[in-house]
C-alpha atoms as a PDB file:
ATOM      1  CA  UNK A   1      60.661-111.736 132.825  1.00  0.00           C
ATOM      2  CA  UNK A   2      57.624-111.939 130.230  1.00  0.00           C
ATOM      3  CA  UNK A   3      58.628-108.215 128.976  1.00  0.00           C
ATOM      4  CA  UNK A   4      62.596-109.052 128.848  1.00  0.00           C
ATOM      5  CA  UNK A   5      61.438-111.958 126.414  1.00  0.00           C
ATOM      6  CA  UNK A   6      59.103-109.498 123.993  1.00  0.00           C
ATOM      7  CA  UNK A   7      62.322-107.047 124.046  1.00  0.00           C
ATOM      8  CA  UNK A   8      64.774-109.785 123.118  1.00  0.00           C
ATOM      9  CA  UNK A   9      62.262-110.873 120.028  1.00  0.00           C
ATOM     10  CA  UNK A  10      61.649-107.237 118.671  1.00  0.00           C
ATOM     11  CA  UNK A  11      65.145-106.690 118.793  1.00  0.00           C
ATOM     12  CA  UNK A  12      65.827-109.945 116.730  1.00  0.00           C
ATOM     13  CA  UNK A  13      62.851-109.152 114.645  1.00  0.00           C
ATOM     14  CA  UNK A  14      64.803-105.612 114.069  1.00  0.00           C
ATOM     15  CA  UNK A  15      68.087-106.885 113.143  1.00  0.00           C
ATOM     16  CA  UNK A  16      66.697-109.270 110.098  1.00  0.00           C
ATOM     17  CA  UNK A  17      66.957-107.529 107.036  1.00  0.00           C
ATOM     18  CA  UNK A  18      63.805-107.034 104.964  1.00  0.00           C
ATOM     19  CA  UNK A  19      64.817-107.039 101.006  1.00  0.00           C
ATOM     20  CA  UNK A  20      65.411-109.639  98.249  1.00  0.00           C
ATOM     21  CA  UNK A  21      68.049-111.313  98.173  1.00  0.00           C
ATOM     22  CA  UNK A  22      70.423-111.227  94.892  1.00  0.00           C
ATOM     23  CA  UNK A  23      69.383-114.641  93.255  1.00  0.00           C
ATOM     24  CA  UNK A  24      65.436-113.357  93.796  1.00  0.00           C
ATOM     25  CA  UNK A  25      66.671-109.902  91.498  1.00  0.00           C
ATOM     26  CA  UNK A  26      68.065-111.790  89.101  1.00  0.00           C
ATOM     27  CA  UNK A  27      65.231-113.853  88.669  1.00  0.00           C
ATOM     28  CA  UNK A  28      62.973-110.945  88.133  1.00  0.00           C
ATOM     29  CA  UNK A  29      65.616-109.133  85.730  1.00  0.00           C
ATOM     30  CA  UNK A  30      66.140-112.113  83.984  1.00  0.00           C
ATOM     31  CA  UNK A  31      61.956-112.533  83.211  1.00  0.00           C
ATOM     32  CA  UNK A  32      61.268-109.220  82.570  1.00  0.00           C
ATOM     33  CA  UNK A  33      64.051-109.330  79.676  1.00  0.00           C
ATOM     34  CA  UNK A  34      62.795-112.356  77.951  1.00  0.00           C
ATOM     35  CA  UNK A  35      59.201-111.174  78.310  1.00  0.00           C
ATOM     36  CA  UNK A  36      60.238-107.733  76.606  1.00  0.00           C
ATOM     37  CA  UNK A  37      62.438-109.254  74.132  1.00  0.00           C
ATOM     38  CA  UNK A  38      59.527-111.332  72.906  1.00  0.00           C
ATOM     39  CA  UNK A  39      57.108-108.569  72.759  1.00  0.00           C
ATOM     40  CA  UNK A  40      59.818-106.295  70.704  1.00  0.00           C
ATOM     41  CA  UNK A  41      59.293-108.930  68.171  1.00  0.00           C
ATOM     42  CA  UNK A  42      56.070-108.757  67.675  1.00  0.00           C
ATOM     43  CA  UNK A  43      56.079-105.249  67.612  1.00  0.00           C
ATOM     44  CA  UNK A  44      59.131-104.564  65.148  1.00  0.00           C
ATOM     45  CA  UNK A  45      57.333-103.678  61.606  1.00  0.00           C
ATOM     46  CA  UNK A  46      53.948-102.414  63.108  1.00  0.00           C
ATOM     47  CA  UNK A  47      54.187 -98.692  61.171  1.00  0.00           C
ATOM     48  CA  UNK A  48      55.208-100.081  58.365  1.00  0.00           C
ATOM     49  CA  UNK A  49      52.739-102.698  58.339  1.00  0.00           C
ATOM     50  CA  UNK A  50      49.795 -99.607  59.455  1.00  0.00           C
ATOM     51  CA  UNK A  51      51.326 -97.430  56.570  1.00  0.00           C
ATOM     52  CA  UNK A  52      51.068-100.756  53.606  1.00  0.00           C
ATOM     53  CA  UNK A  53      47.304-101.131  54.943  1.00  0.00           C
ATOM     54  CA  UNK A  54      46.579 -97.015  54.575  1.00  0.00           C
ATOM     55  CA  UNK A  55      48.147 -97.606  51.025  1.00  0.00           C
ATOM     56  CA  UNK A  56      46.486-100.070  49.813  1.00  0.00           C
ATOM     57  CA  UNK A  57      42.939 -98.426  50.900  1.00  0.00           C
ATOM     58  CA  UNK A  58      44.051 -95.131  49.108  1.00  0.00           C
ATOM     59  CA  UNK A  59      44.650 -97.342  45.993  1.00  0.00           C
ATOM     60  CA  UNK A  60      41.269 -99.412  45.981  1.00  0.00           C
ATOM     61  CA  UNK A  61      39.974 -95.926  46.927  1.00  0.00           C
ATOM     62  CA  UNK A  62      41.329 -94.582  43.650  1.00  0.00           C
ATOM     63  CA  UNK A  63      40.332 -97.730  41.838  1.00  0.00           C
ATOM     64  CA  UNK A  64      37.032 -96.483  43.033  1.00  0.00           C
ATOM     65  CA  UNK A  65      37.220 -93.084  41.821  1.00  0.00           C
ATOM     66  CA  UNK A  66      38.402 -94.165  38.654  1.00  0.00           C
ATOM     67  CA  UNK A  67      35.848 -96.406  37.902  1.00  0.00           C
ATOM     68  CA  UNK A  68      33.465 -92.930  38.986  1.00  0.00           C
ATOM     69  CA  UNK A  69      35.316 -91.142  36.302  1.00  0.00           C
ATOM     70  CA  UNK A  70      34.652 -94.394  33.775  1.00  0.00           C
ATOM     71  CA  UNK A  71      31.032 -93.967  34.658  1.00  0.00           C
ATOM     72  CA  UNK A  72      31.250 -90.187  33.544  1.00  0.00           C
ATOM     73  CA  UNK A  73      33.016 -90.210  30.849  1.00  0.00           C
ATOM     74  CA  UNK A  74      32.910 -93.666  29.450  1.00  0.00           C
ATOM     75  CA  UNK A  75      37.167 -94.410  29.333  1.00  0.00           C
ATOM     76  CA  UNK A  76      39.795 -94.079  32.037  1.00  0.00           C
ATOM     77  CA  UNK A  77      42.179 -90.378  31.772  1.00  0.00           C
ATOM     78  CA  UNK A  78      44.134 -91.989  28.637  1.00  0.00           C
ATOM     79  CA  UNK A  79      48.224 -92.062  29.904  1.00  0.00           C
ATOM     80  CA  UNK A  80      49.840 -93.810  27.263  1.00  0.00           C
ATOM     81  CA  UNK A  81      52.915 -94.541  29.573  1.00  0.00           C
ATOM     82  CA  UNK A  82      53.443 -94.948  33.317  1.00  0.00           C
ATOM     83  CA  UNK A  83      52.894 -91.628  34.817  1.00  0.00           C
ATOM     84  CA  UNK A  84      53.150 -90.456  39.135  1.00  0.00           C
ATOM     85  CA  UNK A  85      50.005 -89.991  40.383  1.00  0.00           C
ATOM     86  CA  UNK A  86      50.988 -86.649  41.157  1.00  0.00           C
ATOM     87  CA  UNK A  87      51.206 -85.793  37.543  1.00  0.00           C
ATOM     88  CA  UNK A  88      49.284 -82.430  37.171  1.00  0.00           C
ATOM     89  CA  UNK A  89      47.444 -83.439  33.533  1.00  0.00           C
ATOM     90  CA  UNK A  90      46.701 -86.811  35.947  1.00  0.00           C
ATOM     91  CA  UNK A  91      45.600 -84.695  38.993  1.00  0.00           C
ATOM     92  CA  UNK A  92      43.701 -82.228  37.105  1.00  0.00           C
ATOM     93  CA  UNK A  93      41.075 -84.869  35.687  1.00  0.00           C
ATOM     94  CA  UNK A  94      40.682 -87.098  38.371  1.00  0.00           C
ATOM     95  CA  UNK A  95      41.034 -84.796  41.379  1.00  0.00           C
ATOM     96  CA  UNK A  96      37.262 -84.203  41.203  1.00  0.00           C
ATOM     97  CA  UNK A  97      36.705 -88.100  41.998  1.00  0.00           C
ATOM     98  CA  UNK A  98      39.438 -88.164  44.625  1.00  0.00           C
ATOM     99  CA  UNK A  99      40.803 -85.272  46.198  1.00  0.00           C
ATOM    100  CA  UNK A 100      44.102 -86.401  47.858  1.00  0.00           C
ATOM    101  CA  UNK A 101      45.319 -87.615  44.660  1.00  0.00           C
ATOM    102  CA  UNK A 102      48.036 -85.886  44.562  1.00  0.00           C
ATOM    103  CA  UNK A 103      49.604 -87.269  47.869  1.00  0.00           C
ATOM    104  CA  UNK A 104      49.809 -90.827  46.441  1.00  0.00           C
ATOM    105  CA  UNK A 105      53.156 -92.284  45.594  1.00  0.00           C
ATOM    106  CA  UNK A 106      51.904 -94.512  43.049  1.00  0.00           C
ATOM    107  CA  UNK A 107      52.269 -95.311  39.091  1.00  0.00           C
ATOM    108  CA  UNK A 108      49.802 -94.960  36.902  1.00  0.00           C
ATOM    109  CA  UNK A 109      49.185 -96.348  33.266  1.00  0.00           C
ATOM    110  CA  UNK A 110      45.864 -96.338  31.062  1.00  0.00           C
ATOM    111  CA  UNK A 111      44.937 -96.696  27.260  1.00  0.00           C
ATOM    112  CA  UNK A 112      41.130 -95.416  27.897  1.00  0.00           C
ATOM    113  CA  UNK A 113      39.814 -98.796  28.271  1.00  0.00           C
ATOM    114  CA  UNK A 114      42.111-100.584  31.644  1.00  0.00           C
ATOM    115  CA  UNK A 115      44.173 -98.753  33.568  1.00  0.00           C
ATOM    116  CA  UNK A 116      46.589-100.533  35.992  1.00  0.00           C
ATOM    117  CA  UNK A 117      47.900 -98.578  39.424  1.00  0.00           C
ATOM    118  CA  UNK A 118      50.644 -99.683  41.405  1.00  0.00           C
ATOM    119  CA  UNK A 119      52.794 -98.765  44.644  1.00  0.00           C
ATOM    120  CA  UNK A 120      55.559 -99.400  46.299  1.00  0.00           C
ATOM    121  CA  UNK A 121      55.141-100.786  50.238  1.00  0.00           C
ATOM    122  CA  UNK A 122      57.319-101.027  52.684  1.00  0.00           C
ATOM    123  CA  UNK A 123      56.732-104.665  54.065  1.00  0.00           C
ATOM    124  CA  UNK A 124      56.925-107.743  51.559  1.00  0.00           C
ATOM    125  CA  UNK A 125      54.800-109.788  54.367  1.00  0.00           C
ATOM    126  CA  UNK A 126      51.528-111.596  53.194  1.00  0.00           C
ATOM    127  CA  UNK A 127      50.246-112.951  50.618  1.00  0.00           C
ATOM    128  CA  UNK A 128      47.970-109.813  49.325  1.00  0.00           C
ATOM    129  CA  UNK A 129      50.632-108.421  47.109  1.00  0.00           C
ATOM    130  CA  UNK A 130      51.358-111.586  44.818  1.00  0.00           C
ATOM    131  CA  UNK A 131      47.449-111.775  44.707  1.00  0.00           C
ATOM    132  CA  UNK A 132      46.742-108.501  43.257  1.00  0.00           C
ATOM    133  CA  UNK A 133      49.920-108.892  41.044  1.00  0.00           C
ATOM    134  CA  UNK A 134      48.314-112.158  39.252  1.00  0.00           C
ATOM    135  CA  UNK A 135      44.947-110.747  39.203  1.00  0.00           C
ATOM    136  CA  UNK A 136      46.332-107.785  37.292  1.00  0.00           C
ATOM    137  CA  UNK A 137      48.313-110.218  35.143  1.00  0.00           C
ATOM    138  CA  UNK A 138      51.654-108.916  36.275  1.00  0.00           C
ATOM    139  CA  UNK A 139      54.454-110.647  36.815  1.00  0.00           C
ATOM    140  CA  UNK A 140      56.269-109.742  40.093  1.00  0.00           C
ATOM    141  CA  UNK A 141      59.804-109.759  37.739  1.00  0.00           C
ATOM    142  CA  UNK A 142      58.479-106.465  36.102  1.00  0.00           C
ATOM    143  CA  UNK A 143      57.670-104.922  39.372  1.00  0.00           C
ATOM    144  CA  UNK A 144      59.078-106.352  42.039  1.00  0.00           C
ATOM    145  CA  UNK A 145      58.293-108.308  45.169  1.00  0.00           C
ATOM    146  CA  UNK A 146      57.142-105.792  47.182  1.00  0.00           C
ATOM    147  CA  UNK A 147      54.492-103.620  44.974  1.00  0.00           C
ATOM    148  CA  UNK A 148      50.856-103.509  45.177  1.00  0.00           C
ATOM    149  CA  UNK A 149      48.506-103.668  42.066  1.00  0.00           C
ATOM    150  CA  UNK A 150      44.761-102.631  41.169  1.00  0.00           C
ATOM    151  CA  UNK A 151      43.713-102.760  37.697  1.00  0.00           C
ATOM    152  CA  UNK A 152      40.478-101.870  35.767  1.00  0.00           C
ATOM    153  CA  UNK A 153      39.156-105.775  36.158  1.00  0.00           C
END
């Protein structure tokens, strides 16, 4: 009789199902979507954010090298308007002080005494572009919002 009742529970214990249920999978589906719908946020902007940074280290990098060159040669390379920093006359003198000139999208003006740099980023976020632009004495009407500035100062 005792082995007729074990046989009756394993096959009850057989017939129930073992799986979620549909409100449990929508519960799940629904958390995992706000969780990576938050963290998309957060992470929307990151490259461009990593590629401002990189530019704005090349250009206090060439602030550097410039100031190198200054040290040399006692004025900046004279550029009487604004000129790429890819500019071969540019590239030529200060290529010496900083190799990878030449891969720098920026601007570059000088009248042998202050030289002002600029470049354009990608991301208008933060507060380090209107701070270089009034340290510089620019206004952000002649450039714009979104470029970066190092001067001879």
């Amino acid at each position: 009789m005792q082995t007729r009742l074990n046989m009756i529970r394993i096959k009850e214990m057989m017939k129930k199902k073992n799986g979620f249920s549909l409100i449990e999978l929508l519960v799940v589906i629904s958390i995992i979507g706000v969780l990576s719908a938050v963290l998309m946020v957060n992470f929307v902007g990151t490259r461009e954010r990593a590629r401002d940074s990189q530019k704005i280290q090349d250009l206090n990098s060439l602030k550097s090298a410039l100031r190198l060159y200054y040290n040399d040669n006692q004025s900046y390379p004279v550029q009487a308007t604004y000129v790429s920093c890819s500019n071969s006359s540019f590239v030529s003198e200060i290529e010496d002080y900083f190799p990878t000139i030449s891969s720098l999208n920026c601007i570059y003006i000088s009248d042998g005494d202050y030289f002002v740099v600029n470049i354009q980023l990608e991301s208008t976020a933060g507060t380090a572009i209107s701070e270089s632009q009034e340290k510089c004495g620019v206004e952000d009407d002649d450039l714009g919002d979104d470029v970066y500035v190092v001067c001879a100062n």
